[in-house]
PDB file of N, CA and C in Angstrom:
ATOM      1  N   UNK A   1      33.864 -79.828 -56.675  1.00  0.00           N
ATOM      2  CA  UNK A   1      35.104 -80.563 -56.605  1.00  0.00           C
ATOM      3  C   UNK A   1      36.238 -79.658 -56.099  1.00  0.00           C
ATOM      4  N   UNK A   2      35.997 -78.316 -57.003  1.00  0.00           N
ATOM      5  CA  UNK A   2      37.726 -77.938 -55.996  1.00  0.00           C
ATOM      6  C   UNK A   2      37.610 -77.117 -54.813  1.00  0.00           C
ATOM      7  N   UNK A   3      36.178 -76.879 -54.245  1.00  0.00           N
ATOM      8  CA  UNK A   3      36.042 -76.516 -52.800  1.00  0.00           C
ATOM      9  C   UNK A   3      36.666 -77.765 -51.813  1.00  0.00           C
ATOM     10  N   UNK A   4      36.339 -78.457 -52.269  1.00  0.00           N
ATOM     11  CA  UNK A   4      36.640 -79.858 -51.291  1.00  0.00           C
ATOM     12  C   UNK A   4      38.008 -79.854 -51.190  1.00  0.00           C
ATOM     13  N   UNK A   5      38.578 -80.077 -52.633  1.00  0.00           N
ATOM     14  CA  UNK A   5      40.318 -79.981 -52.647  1.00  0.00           C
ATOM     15  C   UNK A   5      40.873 -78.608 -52.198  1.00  0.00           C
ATOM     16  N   UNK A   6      40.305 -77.931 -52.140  1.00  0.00           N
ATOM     17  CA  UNK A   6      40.989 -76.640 -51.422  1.00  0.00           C
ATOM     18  C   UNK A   6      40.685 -76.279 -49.809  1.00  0.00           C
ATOM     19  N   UNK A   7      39.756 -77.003 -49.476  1.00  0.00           N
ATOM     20  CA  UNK A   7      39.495 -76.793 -48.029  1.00  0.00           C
ATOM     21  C   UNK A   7      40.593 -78.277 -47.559  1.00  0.00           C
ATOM     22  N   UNK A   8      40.772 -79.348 -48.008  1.00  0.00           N
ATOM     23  CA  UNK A   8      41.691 -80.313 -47.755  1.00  0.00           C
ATOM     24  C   UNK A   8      42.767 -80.143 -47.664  1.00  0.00           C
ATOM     25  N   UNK A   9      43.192 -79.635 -48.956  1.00  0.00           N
ATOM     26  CA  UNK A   9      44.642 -78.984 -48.617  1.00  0.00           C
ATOM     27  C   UNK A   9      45.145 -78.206 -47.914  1.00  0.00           C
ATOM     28  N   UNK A  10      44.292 -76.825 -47.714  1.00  0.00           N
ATOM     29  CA  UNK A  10      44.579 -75.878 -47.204  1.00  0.00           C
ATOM     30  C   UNK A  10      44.771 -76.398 -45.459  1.00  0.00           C
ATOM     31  N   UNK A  11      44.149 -77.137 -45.292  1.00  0.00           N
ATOM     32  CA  UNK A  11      43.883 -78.191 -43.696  1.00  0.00           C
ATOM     33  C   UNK A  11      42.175 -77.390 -43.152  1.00  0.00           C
ATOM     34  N   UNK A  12      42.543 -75.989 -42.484  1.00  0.00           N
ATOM     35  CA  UNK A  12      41.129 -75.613 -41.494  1.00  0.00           C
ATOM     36  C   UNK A  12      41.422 -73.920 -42.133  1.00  0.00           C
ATOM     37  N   UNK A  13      41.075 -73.796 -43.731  1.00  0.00           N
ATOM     38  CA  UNK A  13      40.887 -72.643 -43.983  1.00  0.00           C
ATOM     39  C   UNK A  13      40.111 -71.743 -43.850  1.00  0.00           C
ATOM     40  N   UNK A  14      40.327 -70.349 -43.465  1.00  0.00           N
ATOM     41  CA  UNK A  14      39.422 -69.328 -43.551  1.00  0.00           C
ATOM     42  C   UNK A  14      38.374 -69.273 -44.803  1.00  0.00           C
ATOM     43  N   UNK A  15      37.320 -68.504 -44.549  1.00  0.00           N
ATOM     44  CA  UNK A  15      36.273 -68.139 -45.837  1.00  0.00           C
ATOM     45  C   UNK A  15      37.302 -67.297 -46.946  1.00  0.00           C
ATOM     46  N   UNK A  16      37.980 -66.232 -46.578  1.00  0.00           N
ATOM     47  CA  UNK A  16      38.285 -65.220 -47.427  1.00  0.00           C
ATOM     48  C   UNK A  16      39.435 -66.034 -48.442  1.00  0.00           C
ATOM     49  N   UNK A  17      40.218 -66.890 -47.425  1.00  0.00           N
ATOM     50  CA  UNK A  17      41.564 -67.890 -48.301  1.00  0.00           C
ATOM     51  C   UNK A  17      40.866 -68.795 -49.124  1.00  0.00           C
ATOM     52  N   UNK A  18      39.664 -69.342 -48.483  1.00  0.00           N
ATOM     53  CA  UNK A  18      39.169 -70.186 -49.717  1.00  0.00           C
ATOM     54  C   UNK A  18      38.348 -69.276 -51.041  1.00  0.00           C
ATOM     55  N   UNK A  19      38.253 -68.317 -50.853  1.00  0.00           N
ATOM     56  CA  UNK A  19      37.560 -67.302 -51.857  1.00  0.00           C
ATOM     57  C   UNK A  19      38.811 -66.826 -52.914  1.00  0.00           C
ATOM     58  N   UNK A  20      39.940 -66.484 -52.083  1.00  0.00           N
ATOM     59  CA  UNK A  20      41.298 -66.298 -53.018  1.00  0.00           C
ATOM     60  C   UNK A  20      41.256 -67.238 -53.436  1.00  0.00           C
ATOM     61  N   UNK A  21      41.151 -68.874 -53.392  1.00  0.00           N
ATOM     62  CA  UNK A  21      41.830 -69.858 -54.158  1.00  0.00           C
ATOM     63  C   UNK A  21      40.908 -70.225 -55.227  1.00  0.00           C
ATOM     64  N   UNK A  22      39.791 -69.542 -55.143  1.00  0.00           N
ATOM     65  CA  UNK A  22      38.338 -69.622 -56.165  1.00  0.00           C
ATOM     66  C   UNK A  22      38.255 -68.596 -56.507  1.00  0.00           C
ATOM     67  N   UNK A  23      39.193 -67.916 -57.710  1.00  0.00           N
ATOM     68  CA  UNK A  23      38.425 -66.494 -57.806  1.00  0.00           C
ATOM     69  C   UNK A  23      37.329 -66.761 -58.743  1.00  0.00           C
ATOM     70  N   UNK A  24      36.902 -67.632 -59.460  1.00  0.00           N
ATOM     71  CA  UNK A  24      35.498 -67.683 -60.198  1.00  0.00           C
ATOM     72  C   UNK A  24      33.985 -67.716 -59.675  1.00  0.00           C
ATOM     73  N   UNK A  25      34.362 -67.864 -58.287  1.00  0.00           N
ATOM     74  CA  UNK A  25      33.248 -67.795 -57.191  1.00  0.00           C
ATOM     75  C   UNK A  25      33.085 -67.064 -56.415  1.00  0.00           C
ATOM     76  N   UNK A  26      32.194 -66.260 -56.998  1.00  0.00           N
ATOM     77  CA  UNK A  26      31.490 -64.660 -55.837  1.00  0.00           C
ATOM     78  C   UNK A  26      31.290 -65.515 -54.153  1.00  0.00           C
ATOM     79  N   UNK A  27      30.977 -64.542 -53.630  1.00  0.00           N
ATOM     80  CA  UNK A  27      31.077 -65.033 -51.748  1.00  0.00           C
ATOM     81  C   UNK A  27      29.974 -65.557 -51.981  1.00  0.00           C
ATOM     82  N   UNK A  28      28.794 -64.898 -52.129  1.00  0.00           N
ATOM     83  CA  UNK A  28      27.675 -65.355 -51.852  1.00  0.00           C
ATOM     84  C   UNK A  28      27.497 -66.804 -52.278  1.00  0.00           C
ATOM     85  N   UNK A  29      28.126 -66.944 -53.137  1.00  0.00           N
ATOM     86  CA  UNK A  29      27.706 -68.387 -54.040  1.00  0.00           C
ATOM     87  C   UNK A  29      28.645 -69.351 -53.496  1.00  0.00           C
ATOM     88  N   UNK A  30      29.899 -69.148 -52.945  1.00  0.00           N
ATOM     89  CA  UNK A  30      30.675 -69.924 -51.991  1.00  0.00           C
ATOM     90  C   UNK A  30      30.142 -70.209 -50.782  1.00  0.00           C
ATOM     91  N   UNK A  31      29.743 -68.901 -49.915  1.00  0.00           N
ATOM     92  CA  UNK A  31      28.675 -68.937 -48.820  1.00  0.00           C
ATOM     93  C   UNK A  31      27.306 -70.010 -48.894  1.00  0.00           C
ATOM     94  N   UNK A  32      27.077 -69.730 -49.105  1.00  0.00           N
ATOM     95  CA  UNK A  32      25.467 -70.924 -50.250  1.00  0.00           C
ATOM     96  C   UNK A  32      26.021 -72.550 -50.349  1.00  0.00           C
ATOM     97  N   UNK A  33      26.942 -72.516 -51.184  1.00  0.00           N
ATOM     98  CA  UNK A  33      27.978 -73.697 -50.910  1.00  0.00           C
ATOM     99  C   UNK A  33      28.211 -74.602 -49.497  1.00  0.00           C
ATOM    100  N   UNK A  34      28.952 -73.480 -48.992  1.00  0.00           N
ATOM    101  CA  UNK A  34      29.833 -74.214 -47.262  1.00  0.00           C
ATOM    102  C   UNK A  34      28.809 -74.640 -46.768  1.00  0.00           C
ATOM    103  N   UNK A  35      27.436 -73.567 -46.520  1.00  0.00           N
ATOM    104  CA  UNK A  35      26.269 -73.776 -45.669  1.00  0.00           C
ATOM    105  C   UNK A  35      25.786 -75.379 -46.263  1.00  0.00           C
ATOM    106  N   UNK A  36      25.488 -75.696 -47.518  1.00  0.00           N
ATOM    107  CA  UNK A  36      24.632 -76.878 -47.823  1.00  0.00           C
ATOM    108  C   UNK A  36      26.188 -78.146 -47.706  1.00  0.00           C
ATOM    109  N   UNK A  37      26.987 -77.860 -47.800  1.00  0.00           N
ATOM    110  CA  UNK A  37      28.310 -79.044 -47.197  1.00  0.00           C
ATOM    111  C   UNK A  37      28.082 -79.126 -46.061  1.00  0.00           C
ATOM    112  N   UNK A  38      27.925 -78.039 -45.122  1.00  0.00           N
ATOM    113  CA  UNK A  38      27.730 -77.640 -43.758  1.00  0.00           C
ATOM    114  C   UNK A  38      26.273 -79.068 -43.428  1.00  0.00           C
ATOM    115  N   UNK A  39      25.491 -78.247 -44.032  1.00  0.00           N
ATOM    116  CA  UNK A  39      24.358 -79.471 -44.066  1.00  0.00           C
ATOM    117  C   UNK A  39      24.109 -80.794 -44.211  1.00  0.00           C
ATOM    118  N   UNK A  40      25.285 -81.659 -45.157  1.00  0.00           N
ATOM    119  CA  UNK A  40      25.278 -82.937 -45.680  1.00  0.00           C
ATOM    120  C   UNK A  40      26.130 -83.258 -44.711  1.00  0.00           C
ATOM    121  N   UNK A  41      26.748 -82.839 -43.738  1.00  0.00           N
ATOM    122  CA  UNK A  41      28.087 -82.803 -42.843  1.00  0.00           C
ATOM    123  C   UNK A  41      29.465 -83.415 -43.546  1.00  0.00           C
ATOM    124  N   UNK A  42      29.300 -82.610 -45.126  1.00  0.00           N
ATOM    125  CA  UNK A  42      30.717 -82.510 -45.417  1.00  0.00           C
ATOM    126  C   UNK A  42      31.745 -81.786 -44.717  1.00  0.00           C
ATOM    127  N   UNK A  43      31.277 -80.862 -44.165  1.00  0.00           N
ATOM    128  CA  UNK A  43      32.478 -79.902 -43.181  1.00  0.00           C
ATOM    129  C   UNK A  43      32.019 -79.460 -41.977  1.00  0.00           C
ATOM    130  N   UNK A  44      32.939 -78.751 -41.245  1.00  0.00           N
ATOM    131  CA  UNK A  44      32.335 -77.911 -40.137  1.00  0.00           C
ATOM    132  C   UNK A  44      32.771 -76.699 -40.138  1.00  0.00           C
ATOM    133  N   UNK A  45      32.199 -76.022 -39.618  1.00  0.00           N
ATOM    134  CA  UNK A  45      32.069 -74.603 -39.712  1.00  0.00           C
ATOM    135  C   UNK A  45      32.667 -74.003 -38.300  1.00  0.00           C
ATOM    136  N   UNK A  46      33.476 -73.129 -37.918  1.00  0.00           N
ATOM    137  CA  UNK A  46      34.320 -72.885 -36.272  1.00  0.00           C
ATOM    138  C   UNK A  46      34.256 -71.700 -36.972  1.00  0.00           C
ATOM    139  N   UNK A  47      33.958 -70.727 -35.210  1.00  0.00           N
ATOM    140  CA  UNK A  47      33.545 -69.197 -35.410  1.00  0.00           C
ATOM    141  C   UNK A  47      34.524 -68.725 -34.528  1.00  0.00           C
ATOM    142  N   UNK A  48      35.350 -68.410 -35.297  1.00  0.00           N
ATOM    143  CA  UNK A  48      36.540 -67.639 -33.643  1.00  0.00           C
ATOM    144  C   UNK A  48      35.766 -66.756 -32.615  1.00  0.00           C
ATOM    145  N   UNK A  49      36.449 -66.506 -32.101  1.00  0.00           N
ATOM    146  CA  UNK A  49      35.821 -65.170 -30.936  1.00  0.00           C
ATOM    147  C   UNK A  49      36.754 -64.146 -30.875  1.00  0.00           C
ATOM    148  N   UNK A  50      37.230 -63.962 -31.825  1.00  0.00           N
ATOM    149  CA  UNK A  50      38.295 -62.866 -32.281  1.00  0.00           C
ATOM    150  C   UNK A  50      37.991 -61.652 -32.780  1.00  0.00           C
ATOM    151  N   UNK A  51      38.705 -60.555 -32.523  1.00  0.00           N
ATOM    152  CA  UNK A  51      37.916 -59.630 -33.372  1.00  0.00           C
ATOM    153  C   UNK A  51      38.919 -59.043 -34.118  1.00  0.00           C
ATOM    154  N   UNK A  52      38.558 -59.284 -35.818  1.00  0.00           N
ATOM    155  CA  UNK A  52      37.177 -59.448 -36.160  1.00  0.00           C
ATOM    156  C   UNK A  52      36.894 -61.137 -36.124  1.00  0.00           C
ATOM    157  N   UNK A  53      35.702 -61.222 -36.132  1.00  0.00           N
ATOM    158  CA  UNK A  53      35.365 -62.934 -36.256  1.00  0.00           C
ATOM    159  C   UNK A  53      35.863 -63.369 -37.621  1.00  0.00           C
ATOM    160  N   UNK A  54      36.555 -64.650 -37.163  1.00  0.00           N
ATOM    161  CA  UNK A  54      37.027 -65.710 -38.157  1.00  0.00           C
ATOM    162  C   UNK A  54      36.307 -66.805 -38.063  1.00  0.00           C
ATOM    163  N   UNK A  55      36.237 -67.060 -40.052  1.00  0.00           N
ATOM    164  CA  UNK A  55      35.039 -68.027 -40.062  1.00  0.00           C
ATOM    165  C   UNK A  55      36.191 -69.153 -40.850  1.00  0.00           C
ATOM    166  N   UNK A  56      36.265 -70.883 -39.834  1.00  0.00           N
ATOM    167  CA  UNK A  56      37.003 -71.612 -41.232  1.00  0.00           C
ATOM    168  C   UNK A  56      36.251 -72.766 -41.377  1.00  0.00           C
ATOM    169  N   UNK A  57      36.648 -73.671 -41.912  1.00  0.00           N
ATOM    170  CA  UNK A  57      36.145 -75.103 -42.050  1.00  0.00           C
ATOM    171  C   UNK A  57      37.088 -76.129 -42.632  1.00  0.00           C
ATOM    172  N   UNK A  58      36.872 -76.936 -42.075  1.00  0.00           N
ATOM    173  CA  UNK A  58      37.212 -78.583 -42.477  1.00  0.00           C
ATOM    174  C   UNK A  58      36.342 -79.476 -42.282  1.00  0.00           C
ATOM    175  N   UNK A  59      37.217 -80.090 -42.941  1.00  0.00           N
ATOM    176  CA  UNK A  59      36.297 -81.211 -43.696  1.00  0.00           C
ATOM    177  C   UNK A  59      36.039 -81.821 -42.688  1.00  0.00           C
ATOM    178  N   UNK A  60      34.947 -82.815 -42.561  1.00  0.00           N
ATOM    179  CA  UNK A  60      34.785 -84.156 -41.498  1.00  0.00           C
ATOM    180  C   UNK A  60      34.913 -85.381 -42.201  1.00  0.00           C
ATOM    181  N   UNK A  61      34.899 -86.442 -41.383  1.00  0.00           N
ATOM    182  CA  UNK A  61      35.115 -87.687 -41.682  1.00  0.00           C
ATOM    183  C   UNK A  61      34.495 -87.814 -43.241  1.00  0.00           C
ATOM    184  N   UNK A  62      33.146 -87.620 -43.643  1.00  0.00           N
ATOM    185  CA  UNK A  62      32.635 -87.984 -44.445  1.00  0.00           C
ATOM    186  C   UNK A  62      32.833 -87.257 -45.798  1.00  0.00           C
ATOM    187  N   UNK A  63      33.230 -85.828 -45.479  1.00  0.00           N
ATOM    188  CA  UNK A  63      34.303 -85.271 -46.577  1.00  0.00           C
ATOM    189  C   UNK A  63      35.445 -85.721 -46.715  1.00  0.00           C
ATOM    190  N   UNK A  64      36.176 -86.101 -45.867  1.00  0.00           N
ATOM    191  CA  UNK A  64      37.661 -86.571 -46.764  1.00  0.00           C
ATOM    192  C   UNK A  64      37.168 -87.798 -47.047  1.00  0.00           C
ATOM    193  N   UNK A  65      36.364 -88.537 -46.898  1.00  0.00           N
ATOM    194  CA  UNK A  65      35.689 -89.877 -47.925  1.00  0.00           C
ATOM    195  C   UNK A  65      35.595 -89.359 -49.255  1.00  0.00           C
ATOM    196  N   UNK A  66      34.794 -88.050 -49.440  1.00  0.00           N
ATOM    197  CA  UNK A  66      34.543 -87.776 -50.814  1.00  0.00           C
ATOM    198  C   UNK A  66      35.629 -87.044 -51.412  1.00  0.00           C
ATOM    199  N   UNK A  67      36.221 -86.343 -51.013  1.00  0.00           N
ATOM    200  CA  UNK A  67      37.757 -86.130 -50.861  1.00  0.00           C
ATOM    201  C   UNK A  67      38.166 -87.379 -51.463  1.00  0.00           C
ATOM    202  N   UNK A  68      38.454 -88.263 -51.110  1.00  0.00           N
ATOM    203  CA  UNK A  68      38.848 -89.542 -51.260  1.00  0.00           C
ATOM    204  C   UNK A  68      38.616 -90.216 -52.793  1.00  0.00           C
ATOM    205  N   UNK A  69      37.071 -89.815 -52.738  1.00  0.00           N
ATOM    206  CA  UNK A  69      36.607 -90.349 -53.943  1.00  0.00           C
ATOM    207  C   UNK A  69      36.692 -89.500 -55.381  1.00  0.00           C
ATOM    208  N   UNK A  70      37.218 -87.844 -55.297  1.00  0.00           N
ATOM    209  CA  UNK A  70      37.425 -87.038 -55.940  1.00  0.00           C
ATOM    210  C   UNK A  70      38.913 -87.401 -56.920  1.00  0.00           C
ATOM    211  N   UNK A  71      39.769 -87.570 -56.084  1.00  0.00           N
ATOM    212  CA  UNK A  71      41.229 -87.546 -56.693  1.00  0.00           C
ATOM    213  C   UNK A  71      41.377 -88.393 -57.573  1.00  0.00           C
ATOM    214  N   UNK A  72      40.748 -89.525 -58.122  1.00  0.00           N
ATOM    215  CA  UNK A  72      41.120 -89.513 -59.331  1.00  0.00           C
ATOM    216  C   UNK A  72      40.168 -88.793 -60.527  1.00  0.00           C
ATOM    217  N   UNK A  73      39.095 -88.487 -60.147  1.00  0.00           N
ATOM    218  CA  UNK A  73      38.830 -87.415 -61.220  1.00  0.00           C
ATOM    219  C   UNK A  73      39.259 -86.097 -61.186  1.00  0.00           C
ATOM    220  N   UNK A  74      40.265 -85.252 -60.585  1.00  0.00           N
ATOM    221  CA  UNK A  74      41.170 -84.558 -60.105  1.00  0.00           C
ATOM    222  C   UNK A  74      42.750 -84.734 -60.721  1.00  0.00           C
ATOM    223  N   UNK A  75      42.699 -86.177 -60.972  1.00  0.00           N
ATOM    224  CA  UNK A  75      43.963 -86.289 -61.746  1.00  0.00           C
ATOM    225  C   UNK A  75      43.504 -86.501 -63.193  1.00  0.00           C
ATOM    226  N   UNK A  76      42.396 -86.971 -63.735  1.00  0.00           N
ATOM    227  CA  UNK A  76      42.333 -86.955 -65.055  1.00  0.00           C
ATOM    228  C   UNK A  76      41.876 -85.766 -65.464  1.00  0.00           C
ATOM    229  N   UNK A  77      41.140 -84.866 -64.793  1.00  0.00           N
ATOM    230  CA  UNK A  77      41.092 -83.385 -65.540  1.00  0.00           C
ATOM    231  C   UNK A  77      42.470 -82.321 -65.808  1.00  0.00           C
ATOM    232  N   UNK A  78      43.022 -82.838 -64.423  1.00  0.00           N
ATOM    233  CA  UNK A  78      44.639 -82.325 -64.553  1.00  0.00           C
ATOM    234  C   UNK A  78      45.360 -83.270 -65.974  1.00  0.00           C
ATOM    235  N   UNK A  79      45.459 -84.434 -66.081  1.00  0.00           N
ATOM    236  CA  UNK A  79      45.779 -84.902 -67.363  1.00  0.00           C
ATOM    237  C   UNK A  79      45.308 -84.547 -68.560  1.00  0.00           C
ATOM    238  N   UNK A  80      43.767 -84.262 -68.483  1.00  0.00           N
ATOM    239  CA  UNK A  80      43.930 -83.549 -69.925  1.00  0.00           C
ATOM    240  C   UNK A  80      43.739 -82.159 -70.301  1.00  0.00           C
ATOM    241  N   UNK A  81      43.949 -81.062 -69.025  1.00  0.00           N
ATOM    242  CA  UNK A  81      44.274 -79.983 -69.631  1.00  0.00           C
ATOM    243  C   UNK A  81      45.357 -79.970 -69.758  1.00  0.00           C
ATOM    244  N   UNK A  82      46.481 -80.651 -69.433  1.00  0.00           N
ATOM    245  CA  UNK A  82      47.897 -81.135 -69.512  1.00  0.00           C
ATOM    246  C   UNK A  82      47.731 -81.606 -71.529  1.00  0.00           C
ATOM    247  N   UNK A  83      47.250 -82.202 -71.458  1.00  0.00           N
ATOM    248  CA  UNK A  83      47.037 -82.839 -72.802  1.00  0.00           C
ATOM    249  C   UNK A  83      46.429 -81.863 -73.882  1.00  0.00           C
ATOM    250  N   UNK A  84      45.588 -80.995 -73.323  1.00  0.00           N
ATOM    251  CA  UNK A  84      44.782 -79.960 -74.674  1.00  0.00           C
ATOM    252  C   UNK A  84      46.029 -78.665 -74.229  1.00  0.00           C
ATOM    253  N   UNK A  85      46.609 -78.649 -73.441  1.00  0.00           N
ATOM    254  CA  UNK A  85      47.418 -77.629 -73.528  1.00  0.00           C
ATOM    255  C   UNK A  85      48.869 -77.492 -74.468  1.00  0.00           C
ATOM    256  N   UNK A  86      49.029 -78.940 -74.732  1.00  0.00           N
ATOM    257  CA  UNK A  86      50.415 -79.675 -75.158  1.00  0.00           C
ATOM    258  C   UNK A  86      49.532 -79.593 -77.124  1.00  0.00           C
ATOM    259  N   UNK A  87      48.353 -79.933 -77.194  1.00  0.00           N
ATOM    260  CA  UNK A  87      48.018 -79.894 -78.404  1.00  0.00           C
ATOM    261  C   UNK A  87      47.918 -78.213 -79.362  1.00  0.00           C
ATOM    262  N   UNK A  88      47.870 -77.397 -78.267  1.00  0.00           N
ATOM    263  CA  UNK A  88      47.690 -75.889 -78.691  1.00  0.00           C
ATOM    264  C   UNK A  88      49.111 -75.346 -78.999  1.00  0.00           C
ATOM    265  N   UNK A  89      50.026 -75.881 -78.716  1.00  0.00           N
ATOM    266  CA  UNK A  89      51.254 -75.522 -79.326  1.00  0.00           C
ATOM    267  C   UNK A  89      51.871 -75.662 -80.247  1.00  0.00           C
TER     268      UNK A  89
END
């Protein structure tokens, strides 16, 4: 869920920016990730020709569908750590 919301938001983010916005996710296991989204053609994958090579992705049509279908469970997890956070005080 929040690879999706962070490659959406971000619009056509790099690997390393989406790794900052996940620090609970080692590369490899993000890498592993993009590739099998890559596969379902949740995203696409663009290889600069820059040096050094830049790797980003966005979403395709069929990711911002699920994108789509994410945000409201995106707003109720945001509601209740909103809610268990308000109870710890």
């Amino acid at each position: 869920m929040d690879l999706i919301y962070i490659i959406r938001i971000k619009g056509k983010p790099f690997f390393n920016d989406i790794r900052r916005a996940l620090p609970d996710i080692n590369s490899r296991t993000l890498s592993t990730r993009l590739k099998e989204f890559e596969e379902n053609h949740i995203v696409t994958r663009t290889v600069s020709d820059t040096q050094p090579i830049r790797v980003s992705y966005e979403l395709t049509e069929l990711g911002k569908g699920v994108y789509e279908l994410l945000v409201p469970l995106l707003i109720f997890f945001a509601r209740e750590k909103y809610v268990l956070s308000q109870k710890e005080k």
